[in-house]
Protein backbone atom coordinates (compact mmCIF):
# COMPACT_ATOMS: atom_id res chain seq x y z
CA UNK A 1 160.41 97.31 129.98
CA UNK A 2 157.56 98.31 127.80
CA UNK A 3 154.59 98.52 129.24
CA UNK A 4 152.83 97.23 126.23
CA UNK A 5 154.50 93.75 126.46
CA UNK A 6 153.83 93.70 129.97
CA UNK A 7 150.20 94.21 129.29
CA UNK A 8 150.00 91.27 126.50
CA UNK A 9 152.31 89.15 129.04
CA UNK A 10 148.92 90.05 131.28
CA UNK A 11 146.34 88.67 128.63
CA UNK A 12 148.40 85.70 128.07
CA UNK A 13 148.14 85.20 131.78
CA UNK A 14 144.37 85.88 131.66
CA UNK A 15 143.89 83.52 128.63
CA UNK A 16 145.55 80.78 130.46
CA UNK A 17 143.39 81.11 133.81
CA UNK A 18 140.42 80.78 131.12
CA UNK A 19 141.45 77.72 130.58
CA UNK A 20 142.63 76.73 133.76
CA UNK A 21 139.21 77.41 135.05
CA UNK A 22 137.27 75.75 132.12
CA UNK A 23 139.54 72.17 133.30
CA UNK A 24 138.78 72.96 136.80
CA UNK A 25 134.41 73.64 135.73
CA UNK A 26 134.69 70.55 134.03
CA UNK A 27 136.16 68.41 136.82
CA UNK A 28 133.49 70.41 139.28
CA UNK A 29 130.44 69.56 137.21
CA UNK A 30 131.54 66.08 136.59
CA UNK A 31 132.64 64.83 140.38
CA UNK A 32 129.83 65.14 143.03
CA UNK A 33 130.34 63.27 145.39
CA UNK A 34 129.50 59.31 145.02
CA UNK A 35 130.51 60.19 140.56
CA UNK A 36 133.61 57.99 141.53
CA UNK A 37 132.54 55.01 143.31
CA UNK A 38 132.74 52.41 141.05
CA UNK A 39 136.08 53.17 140.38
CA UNK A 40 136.18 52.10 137.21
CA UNK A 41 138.97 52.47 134.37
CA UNK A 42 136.62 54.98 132.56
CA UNK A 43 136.60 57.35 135.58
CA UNK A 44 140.68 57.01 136.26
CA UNK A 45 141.65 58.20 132.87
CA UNK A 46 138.76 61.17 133.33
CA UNK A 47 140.24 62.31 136.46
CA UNK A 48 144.05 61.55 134.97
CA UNK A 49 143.76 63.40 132.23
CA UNK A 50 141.80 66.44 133.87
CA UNK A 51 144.93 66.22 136.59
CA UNK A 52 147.40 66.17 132.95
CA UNK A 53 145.34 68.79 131.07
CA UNK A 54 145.21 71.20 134.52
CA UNK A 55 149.35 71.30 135.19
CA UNK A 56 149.74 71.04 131.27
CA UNK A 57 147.97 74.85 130.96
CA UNK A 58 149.47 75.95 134.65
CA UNK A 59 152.93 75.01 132.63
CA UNK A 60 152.20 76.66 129.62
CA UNK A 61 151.48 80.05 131.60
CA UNK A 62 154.64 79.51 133.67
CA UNK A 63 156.53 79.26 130.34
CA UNK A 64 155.34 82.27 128.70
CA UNK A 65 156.19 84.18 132.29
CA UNK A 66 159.61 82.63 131.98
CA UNK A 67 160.09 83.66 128.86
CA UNK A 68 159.36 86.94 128.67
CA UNK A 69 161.59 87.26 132.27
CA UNK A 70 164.37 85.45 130.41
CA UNK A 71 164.40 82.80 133.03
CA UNK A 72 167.25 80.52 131.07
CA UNK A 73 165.91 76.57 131.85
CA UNK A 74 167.83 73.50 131.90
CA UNK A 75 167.81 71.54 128.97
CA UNK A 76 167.75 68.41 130.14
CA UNK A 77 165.01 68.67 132.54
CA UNK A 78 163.36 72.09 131.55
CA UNK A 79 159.69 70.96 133.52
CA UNK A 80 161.06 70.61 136.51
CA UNK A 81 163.20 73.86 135.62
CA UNK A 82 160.93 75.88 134.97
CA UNK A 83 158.20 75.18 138.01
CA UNK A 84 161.36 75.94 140.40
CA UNK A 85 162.40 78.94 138.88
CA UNK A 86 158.26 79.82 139.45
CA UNK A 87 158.97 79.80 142.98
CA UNK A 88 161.82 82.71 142.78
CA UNK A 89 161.63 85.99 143.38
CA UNK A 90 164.27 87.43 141.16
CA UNK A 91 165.09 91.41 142.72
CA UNK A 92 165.35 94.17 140.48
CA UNK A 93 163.21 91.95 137.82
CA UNK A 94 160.16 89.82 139.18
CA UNK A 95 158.72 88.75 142.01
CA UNK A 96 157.97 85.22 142.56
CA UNK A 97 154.91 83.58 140.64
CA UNK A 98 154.11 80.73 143.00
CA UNK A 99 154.74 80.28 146.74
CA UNK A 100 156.33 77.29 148.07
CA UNK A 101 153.09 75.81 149.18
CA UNK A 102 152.08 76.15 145.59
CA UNK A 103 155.41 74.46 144.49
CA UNK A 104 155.19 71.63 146.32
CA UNK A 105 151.35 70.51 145.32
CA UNK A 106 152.25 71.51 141.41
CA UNK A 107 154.88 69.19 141.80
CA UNK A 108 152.96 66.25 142.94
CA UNK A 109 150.54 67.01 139.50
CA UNK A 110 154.23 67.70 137.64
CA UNK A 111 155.64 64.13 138.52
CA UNK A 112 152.09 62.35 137.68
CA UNK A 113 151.96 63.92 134.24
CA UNK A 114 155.74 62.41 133.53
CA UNK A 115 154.58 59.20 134.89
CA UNK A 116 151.45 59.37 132.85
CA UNK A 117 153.11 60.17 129.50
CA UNK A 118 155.07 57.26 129.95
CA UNK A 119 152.80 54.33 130.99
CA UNK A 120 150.60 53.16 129.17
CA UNK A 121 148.65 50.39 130.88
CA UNK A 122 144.86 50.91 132.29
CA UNK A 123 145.58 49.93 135.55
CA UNK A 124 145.65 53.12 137.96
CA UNK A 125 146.41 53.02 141.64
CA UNK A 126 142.92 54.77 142.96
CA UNK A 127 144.82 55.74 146.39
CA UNK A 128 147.04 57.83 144.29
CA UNK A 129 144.01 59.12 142.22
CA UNK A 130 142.32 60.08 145.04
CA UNK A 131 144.87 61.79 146.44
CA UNK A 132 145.89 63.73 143.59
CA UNK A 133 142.23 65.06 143.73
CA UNK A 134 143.18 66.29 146.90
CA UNK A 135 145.92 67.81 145.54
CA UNK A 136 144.29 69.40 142.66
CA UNK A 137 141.73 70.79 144.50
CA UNK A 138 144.32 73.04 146.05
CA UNK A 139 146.42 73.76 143.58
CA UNK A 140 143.26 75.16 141.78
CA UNK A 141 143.14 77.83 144.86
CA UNK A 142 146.51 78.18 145.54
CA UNK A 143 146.98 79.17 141.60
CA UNK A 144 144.19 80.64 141.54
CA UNK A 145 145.62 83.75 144.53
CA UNK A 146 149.03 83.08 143.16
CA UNK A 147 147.86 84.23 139.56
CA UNK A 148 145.82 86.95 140.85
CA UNK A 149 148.69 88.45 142.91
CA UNK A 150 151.08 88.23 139.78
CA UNK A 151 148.57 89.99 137.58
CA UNK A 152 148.60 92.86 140.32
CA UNK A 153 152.53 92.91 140.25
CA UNK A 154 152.19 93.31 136.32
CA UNK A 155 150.25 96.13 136.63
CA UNK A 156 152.51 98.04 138.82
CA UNK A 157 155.17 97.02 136.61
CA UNK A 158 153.30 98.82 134.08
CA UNK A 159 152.74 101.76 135.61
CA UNK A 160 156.72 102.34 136.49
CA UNK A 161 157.33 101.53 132.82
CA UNK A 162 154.91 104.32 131.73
């Protein structure tokens, strides 16, 4: 491996967590507590879309991970895929990106995205808002360690390449 594309692998990472943390500012600044109470349709496609936006980038780093692993993704459901295959260590050629406990609240934001791209009424189910807030909230940490872990791994990588 060349330790060059490792290193712009890296800055795509770090690019993405920009992102990811400029979705997860803007929910921050924009939800104190009692923001939420009229539960209104205004405030369910804020927090929907911030949920959409969020995996949407998380995705779009995973991607550019698998492809530069040559991770080889199912065709027919290449989302799903490709947050598994996130999950796998891989010996001899990467560790794992995510932990399981990462997996399985990515996946709860993974199957509301689907179901959001595909109905398009205004009438949102605020138990399953709220808890996907929950959700959110600790998929921002969990990403947040997981990310910071796989930079480190990239870095040793590096270094054996050099």
């Amino acid at each position: 491996m060349n330790p060059t594309d490792i290193c712009e692998l890296k800055t795509e990472i770090l690019k993405g967590q920009e992102v990811l943390a400029t979705i997860q500012s803007y929910f921050d600044a924009n939800s104190a507590p009692g923001v939420f109470q009229k539960k209104d349709i205004k405030d369910a496609v804020f927090l929907a879309e911030i949920y959409v936006n969020y995996y949407t980038a998380a995705e779009t780093i995973f991607l550019r991970i698998s492809q530069f692993f040559e991770n080889h993704l199912s065709k027919d459901s290449w989302h799903r895929s490709l947050l598994n295959k996130m999950r796998l260590e891989i010996p001899g050629v990467r560790k794992a990106v995510i932990r399981d406990e990462t997996y399985d609240v990515a996946d709860e934001l993974l199957r509301f995205r689907h179901f959001k791209r595909y109905y398009f009424e205004f009438r949102y189910d605020w138990d399953r808002i709220e808890f996907l807030g929950t959700e959110f909230k600790k998929l921002t940490q969990l990403l947040q360690q997981d990310l910071k872990d796989y930079i480190n791994f990239l870095d040793e990588l590096a270094q054996e390449a050099t």
